[in-house]
PDB file of N, CA and C in Angstrom:
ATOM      1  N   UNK A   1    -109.571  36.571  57.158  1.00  0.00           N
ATOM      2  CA  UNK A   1    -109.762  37.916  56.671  1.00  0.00           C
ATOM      3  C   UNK A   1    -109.438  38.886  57.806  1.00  0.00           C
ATOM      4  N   UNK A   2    -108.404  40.075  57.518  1.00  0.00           N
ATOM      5  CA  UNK A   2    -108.650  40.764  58.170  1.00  0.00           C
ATOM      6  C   UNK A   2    -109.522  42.121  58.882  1.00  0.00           C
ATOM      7  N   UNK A   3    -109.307  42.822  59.846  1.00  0.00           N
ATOM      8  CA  UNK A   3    -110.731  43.843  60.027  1.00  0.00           C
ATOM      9  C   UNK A   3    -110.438  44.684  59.021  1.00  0.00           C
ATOM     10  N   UNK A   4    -109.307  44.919  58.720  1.00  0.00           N
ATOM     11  CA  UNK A   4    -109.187  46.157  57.735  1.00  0.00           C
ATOM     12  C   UNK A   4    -110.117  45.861  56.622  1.00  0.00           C
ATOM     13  N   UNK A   5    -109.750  44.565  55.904  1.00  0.00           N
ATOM     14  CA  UNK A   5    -110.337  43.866  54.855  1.00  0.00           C
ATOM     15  C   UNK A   5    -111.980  43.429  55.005  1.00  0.00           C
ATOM     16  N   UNK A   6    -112.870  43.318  56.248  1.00  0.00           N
ATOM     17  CA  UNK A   6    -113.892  43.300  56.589  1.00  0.00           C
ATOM     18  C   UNK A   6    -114.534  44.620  56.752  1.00  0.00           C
ATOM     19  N   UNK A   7    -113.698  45.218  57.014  1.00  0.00           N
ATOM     20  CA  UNK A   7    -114.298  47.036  56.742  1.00  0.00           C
ATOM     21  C   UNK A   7    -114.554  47.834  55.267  1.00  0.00           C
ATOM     22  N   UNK A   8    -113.752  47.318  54.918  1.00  0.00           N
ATOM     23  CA  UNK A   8    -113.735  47.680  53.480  1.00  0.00           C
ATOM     24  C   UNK A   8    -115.069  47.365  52.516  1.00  0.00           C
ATOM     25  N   UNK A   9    -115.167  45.916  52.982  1.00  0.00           N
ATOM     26  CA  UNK A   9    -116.178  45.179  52.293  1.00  0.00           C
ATOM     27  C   UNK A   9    -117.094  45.745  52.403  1.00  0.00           C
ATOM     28  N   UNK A  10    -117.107  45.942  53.952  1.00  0.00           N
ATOM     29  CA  UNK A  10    -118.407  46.633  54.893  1.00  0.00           C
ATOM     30  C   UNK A  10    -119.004  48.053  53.831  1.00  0.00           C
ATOM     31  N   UNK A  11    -117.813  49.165  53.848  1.00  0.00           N
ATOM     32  CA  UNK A  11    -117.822  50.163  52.826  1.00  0.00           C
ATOM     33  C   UNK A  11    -117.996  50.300  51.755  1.00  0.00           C
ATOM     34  N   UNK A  12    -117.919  49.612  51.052  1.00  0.00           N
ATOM     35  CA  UNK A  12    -118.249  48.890  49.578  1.00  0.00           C
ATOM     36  C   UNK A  12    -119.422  48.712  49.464  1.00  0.00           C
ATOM     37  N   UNK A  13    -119.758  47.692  50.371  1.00  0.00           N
ATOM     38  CA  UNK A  13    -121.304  47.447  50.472  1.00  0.00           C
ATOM     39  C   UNK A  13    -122.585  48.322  50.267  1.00  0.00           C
ATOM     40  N   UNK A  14    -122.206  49.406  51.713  1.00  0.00           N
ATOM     41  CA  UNK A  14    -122.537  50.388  51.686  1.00  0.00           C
ATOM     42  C   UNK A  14    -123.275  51.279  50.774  1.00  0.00           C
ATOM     43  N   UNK A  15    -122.471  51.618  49.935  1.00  0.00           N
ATOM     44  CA  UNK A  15    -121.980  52.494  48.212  1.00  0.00           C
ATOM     45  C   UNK A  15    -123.200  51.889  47.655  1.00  0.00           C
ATOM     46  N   UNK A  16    -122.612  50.300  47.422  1.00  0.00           N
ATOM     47  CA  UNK A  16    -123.758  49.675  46.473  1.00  0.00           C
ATOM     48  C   UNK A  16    -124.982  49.621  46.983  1.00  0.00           C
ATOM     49  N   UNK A  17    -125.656  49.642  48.249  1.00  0.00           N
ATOM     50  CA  UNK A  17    -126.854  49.556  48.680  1.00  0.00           C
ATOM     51  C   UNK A  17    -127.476  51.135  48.466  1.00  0.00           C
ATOM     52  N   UNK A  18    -126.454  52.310  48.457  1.00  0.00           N
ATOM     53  CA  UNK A  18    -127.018  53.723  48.037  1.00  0.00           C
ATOM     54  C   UNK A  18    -127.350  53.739  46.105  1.00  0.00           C
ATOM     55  N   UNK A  19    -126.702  52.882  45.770  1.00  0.00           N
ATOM     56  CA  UNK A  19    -126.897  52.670  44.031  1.00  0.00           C
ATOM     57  C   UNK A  19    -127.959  51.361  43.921  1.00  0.00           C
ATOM     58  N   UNK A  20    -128.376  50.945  45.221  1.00  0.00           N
ATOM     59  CA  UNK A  20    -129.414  49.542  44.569  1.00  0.00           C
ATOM     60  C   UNK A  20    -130.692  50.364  44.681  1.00  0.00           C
ATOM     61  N   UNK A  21    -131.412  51.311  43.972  1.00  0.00           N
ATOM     62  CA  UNK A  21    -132.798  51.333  43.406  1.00  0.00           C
ATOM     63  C   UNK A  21    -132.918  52.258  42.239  1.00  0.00           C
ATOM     64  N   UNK A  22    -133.813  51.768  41.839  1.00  0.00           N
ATOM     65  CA  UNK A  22    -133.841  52.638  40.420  1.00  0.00           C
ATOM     66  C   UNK A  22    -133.733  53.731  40.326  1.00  0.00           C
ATOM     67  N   UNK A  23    -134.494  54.542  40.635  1.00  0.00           N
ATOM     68  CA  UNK A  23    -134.664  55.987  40.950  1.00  0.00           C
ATOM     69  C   UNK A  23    -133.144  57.092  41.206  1.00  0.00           C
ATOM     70  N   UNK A  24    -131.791  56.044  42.030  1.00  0.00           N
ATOM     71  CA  UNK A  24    -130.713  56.528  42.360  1.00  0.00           C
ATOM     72  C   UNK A  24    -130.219  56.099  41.218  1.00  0.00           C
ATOM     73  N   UNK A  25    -129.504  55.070  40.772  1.00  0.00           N
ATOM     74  CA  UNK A  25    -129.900  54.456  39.490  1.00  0.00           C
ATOM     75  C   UNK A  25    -129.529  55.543  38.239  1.00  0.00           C
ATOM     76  N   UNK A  26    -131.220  56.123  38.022  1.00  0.00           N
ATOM     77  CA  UNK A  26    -131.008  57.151  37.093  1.00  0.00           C
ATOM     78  C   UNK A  26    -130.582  58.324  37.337  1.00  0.00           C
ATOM     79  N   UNK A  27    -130.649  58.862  38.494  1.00  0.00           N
ATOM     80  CA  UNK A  27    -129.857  60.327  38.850  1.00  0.00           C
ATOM     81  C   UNK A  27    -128.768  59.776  38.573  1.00  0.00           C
ATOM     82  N   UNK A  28    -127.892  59.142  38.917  1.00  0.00           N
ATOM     83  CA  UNK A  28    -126.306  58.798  38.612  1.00  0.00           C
ATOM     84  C   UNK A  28    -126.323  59.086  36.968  1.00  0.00           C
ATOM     85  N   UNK A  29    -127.089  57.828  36.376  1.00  0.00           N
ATOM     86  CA  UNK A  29    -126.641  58.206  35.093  1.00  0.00           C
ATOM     87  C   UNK A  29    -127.250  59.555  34.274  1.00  0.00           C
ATOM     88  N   UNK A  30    -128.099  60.148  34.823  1.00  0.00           N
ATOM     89  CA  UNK A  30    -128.417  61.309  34.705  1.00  0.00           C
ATOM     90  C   UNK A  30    -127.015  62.382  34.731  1.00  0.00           C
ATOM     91  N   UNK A  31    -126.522  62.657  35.740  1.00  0.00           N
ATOM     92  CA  UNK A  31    -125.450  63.326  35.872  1.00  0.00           C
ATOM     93  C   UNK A  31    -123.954  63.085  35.104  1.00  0.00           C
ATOM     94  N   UNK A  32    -124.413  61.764  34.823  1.00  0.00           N
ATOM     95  CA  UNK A  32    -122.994  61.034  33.838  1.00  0.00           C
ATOM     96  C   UNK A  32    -122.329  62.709  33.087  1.00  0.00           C
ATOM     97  N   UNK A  33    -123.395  63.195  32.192  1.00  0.00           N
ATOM     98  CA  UNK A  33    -123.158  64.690  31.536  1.00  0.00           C
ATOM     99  C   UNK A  33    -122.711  65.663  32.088  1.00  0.00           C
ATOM    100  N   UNK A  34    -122.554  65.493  33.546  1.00  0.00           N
ATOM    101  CA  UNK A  34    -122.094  66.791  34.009  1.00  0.00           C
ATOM    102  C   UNK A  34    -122.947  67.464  35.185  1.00  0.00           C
ATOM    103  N   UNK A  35    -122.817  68.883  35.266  1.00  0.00           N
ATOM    104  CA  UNK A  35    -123.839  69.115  36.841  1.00  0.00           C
ATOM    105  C   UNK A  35    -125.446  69.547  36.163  1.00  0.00           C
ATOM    106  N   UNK A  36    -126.133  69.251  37.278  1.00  0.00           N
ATOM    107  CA  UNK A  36    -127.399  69.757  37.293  1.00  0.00           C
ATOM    108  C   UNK A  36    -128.213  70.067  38.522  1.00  0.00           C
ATOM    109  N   UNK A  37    -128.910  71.199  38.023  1.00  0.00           N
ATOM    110  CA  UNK A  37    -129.881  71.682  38.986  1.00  0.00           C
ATOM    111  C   UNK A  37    -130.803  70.752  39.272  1.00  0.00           C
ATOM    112  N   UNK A  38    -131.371  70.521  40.658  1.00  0.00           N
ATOM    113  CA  UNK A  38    -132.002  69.759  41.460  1.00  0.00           C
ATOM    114  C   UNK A  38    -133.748  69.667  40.448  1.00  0.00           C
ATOM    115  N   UNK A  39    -133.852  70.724  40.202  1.00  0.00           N
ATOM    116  CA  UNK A  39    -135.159  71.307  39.256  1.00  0.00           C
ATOM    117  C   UNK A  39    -134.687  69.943  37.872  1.00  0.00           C
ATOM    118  N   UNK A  40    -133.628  70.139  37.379  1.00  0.00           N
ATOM    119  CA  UNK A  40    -133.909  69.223  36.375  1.00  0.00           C
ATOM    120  C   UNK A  40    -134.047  67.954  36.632  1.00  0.00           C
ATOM    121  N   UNK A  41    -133.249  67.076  37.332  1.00  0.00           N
ATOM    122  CA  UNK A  41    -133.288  66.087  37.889  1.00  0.00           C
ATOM    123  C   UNK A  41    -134.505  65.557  38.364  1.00  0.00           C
ATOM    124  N   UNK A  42    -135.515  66.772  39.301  1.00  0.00           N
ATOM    125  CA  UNK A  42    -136.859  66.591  39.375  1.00  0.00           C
ATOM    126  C   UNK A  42    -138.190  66.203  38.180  1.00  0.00           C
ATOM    127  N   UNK A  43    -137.291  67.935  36.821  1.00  0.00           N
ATOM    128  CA  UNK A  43    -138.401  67.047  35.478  1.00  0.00           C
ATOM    129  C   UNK A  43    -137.740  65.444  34.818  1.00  0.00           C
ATOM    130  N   UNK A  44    -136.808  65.461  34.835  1.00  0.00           N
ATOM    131  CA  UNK A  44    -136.486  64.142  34.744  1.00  0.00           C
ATOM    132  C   UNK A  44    -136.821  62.644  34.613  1.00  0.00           C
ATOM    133  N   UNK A  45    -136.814  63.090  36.288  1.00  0.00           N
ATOM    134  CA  UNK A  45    -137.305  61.871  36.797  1.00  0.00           C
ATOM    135  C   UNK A  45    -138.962  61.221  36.948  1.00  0.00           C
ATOM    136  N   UNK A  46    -139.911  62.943  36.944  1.00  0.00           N
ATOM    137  CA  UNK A  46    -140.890  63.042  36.917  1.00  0.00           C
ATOM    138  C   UNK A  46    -141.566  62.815  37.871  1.00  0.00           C
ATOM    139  N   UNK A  47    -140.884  62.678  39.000  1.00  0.00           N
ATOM    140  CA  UNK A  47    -141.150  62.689  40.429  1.00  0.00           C
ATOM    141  C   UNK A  47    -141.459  63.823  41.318  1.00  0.00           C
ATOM    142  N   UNK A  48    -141.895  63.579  42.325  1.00  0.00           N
ATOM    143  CA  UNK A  48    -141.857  64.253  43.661  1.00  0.00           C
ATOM    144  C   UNK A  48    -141.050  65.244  43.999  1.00  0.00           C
ATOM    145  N   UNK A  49    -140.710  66.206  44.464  1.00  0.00           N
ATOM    146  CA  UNK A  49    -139.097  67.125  44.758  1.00  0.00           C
ATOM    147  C   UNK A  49    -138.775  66.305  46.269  1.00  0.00           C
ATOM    148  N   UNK A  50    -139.989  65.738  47.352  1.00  0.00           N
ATOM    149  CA  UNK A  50    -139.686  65.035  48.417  1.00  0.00           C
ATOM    150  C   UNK A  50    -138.923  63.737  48.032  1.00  0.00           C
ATOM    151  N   UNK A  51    -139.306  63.306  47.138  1.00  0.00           N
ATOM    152  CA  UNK A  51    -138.967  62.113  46.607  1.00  0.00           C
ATOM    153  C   UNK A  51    -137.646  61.802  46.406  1.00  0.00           C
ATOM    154  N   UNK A  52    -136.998  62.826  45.628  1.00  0.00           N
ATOM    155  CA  UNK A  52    -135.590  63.322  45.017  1.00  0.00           C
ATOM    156  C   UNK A  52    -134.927  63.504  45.933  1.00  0.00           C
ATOM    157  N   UNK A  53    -135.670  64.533  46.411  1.00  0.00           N
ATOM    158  CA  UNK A  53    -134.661  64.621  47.788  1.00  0.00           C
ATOM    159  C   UNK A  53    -133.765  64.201  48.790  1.00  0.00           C
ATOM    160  N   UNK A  54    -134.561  62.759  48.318  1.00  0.00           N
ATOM    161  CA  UNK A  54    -134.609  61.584  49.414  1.00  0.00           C
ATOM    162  C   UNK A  54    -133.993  60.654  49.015  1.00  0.00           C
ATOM    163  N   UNK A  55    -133.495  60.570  47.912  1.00  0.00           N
ATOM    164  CA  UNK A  55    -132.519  59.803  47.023  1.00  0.00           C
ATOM    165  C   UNK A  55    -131.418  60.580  46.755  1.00  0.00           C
ATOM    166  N   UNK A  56    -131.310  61.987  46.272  1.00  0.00           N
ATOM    167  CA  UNK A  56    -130.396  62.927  46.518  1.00  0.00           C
ATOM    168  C   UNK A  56    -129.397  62.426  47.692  1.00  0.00           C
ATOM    169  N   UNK A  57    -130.254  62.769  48.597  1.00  0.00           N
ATOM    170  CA  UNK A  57    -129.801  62.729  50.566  1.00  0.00           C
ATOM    171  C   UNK A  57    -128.779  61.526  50.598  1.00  0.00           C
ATOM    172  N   UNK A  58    -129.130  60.353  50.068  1.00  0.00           N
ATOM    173  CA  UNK A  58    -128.694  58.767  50.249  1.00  0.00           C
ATOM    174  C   UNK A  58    -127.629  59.514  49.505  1.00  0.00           C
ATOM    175  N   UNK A  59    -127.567  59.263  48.319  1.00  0.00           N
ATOM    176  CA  UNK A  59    -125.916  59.566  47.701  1.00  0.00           C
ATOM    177  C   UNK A  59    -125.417  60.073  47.639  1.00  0.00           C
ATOM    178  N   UNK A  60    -125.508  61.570  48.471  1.00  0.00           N
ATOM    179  CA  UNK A  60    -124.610  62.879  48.973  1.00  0.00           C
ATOM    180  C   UNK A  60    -124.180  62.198  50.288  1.00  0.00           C
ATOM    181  N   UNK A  61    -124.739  61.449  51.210  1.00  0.00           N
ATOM    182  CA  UNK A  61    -124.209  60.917  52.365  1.00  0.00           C
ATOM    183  C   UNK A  61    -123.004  59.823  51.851  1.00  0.00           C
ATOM    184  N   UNK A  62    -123.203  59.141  50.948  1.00  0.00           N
ATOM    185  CA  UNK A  62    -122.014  57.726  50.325  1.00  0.00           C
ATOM    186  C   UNK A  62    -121.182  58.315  49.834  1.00  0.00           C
ATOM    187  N   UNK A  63    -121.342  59.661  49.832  1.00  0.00           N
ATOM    188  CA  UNK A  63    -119.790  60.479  48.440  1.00  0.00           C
ATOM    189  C   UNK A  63    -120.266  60.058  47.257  1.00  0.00           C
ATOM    190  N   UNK A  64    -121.431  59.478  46.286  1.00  0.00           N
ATOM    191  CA  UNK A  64    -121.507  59.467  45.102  1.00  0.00           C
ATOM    192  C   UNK A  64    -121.650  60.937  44.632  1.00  0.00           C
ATOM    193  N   UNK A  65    -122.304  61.906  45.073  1.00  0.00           N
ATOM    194  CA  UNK A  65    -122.898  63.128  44.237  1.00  0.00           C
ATOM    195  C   UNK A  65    -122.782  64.246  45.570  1.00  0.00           C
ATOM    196  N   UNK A  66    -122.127  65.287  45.073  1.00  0.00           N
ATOM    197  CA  UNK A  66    -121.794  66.996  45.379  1.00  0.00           C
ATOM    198  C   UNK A  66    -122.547  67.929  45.364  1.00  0.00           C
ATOM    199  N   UNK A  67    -122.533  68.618  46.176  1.00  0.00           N
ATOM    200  CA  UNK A  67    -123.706  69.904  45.969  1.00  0.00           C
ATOM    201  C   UNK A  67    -123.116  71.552  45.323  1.00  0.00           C
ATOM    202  N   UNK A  68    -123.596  72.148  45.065  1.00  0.00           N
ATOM    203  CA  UNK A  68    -123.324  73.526  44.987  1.00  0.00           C
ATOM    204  C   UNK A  68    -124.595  74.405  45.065  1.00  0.00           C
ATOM    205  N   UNK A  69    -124.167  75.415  46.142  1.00  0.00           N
ATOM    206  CA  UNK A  69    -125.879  76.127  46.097  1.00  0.00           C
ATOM    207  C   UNK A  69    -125.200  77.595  45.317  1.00  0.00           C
ATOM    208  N   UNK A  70    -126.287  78.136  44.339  1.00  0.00           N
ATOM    209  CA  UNK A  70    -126.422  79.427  43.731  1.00  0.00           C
ATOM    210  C   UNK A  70    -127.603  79.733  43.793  1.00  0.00           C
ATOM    211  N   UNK A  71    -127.430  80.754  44.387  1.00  0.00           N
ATOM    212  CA  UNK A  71    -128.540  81.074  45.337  1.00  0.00           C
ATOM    213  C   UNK A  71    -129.684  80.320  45.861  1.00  0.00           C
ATOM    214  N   UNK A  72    -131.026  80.441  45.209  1.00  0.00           N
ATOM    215  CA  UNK A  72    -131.975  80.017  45.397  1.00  0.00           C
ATOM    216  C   UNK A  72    -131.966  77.761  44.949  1.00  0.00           C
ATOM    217  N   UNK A  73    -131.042  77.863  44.342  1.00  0.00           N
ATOM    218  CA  UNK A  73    -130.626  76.637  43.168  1.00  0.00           C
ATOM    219  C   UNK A  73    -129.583  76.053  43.863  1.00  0.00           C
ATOM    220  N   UNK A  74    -129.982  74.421  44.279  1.00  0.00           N
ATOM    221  CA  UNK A  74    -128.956  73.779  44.349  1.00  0.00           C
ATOM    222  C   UNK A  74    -128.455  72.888  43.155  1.00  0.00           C
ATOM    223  N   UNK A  75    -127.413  72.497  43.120  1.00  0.00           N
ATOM    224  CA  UNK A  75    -126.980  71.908  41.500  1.00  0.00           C
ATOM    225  C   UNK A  75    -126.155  70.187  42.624  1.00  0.00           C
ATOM    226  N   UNK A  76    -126.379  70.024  41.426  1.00  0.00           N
ATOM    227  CA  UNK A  76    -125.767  68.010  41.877  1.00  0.00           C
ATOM    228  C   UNK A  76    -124.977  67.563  40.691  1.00  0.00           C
ATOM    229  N   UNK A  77    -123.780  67.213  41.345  1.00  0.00           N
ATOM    230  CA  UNK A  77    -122.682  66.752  40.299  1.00  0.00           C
ATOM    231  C   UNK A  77    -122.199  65.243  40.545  1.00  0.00           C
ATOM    232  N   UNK A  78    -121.575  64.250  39.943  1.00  0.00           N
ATOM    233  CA  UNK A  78    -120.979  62.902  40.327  1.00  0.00           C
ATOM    234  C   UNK A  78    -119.987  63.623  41.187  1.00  0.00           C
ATOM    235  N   UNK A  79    -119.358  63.370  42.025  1.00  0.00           N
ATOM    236  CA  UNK A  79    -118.569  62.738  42.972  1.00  0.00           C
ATOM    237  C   UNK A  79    -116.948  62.579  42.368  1.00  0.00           C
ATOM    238  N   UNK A  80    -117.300  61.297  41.857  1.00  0.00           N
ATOM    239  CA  UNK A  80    -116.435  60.496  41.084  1.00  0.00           C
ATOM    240  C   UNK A  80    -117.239  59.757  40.091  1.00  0.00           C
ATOM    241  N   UNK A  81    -116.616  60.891  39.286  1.00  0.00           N
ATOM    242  CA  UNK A  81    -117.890  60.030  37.720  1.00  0.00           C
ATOM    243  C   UNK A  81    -117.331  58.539  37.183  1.00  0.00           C
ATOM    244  N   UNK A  82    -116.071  57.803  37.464  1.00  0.00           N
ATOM    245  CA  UNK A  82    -116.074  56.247  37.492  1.00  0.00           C
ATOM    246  C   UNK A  82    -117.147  55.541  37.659  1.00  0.00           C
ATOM    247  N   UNK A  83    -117.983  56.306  38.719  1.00  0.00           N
ATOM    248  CA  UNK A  83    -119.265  54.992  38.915  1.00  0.00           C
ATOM    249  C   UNK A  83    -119.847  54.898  37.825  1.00  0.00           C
ATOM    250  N   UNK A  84    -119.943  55.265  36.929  1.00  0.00           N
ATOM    251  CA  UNK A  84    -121.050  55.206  35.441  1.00  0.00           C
ATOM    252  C   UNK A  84    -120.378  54.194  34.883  1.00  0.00           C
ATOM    253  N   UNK A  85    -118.563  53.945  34.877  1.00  0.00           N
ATOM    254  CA  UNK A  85    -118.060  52.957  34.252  1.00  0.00           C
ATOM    255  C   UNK A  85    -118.439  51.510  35.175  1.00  0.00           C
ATOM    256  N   UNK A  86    -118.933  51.338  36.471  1.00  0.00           N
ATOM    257  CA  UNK A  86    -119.724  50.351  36.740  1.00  0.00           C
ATOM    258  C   UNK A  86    -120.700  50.230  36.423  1.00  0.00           C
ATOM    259  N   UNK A  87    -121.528  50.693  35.483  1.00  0.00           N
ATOM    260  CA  UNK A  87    -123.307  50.651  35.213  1.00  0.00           C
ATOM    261  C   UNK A  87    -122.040  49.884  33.803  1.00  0.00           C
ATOM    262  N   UNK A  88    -121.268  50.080  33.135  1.00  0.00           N
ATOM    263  CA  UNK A  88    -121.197  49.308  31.868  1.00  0.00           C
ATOM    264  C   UNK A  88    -120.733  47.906  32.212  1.00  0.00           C
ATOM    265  N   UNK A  89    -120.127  47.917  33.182  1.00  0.00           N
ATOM    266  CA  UNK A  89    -120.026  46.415  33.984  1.00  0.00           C
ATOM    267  C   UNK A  89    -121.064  45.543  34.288  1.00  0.00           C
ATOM    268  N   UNK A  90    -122.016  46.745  34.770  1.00  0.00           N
ATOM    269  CA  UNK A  90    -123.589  45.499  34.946  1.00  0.00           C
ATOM    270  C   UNK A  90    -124.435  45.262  33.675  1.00  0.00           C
ATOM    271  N   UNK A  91    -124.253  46.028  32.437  1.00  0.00           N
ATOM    272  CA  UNK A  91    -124.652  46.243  31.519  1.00  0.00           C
ATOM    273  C   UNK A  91    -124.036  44.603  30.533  1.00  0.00           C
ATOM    274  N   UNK A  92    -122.813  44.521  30.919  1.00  0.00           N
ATOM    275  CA  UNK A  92    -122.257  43.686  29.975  1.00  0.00           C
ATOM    276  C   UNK A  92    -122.225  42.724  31.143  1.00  0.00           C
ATOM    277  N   UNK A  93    -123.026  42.175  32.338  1.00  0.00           N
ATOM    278  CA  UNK A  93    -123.332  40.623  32.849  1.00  0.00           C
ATOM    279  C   UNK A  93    -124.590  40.458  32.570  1.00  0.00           C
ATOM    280  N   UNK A  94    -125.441  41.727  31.769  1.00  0.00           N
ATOM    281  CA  UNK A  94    -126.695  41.528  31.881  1.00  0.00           C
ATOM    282  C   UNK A  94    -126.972  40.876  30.287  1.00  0.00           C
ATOM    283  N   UNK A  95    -126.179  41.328  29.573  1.00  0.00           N
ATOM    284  CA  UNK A  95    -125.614  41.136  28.288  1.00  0.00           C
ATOM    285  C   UNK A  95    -125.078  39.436  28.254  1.00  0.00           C
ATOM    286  N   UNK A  96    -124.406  39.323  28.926  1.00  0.00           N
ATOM    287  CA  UNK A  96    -123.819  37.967  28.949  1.00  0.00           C
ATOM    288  C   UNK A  96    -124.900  37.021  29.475  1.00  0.00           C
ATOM    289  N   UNK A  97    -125.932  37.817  30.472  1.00  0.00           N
ATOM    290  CA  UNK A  97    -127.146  36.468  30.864  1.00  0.00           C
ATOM    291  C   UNK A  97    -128.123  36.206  30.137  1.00  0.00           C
ATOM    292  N   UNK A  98    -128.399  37.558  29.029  1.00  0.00           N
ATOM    293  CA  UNK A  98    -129.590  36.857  28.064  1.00  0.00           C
ATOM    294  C   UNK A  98    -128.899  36.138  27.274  1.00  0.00           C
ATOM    295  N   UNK A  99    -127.645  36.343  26.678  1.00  0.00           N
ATOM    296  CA  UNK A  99    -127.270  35.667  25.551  1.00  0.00           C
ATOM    297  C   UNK A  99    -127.452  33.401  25.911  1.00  0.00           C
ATOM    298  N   UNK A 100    -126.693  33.634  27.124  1.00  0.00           N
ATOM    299  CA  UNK A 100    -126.790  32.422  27.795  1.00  0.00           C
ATOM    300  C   UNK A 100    -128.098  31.573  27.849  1.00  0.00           C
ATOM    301  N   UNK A 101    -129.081  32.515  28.308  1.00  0.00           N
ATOM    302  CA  UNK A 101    -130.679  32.513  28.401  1.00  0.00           C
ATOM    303  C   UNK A 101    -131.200  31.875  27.125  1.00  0.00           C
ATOM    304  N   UNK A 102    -130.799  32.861  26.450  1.00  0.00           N
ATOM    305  CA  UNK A 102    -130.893  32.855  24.763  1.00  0.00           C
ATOM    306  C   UNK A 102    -130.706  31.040  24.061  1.00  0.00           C
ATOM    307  N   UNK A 103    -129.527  30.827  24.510  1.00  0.00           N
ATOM    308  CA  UNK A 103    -129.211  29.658  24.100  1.00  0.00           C
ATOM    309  C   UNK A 103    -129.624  28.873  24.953  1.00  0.00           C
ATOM    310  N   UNK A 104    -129.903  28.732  26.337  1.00  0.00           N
ATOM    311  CA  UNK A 104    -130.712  27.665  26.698  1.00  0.00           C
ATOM    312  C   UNK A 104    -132.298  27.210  26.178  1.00  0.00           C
ATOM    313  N   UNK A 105    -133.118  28.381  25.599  1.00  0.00           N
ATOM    314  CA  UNK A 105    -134.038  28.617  25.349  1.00  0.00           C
ATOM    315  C   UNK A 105    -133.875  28.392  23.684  1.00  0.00           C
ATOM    316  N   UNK A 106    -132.785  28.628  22.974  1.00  0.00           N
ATOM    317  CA  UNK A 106    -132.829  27.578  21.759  1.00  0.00           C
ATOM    318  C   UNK A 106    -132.288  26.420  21.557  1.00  0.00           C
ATOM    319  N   UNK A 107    -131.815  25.536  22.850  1.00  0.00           N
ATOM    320  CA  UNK A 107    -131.747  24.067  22.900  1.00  0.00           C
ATOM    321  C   UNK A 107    -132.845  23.464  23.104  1.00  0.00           C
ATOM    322  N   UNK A 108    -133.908  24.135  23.331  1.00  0.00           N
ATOM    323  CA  UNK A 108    -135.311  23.492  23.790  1.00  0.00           C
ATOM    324  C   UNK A 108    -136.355  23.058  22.736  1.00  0.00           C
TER     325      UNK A 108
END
């Protein structure tokens, strides 16, 4: 392998470790619709505004999600809204493991 190709991975990685917890999770697919104020995202989620923040922070640092301030209001947009077409990717292995599940559990 080369470094280029070990960097990459490296970067990749990255991305996915800012999308591995729930909470980031649903802001992503939260935003799937388009932009929103930090305020909604907060009733939302039903969390903390420290909390948000703090998950916000993680995926504005990876390039998943954009800011815009008006005035008092910051707003949060996808990035690159493709990533939602990876939540249907994990959606359909998660899909493919109960079914599997499914049938091991009616050979029994």
């Amino acid at each position: 392998m080369t470094r280029l190709n070990r960097e990459l991975f490296r970067l990749r990685a990255e991305i996915l470790k800012a999308l591995a917890h729930p909470t980031r999770l649903a802001i992503v697919d939260f935003l799937k619709t388009g932009e929103k104020c930090v305020c909604e995202i907060i009733e939302y989620l039903g969390e903390k505004q420290s909390n948000v923040s703090k998950h916000l922070s993680i995926l504005r640092q990876t390039g998943i999600v954009d800011t815009r301030k008006d005035g008092l209001n910051v707003y949060y947009i996808l990035k690159i809204p493709c990533v939602t077409s990876f939540f249907q990717c994990m959606d359909d292995i998660l899909i493919k493991n109960l079914e599997e599940n499914m049938k091991v559990l009616g050979n029994n």
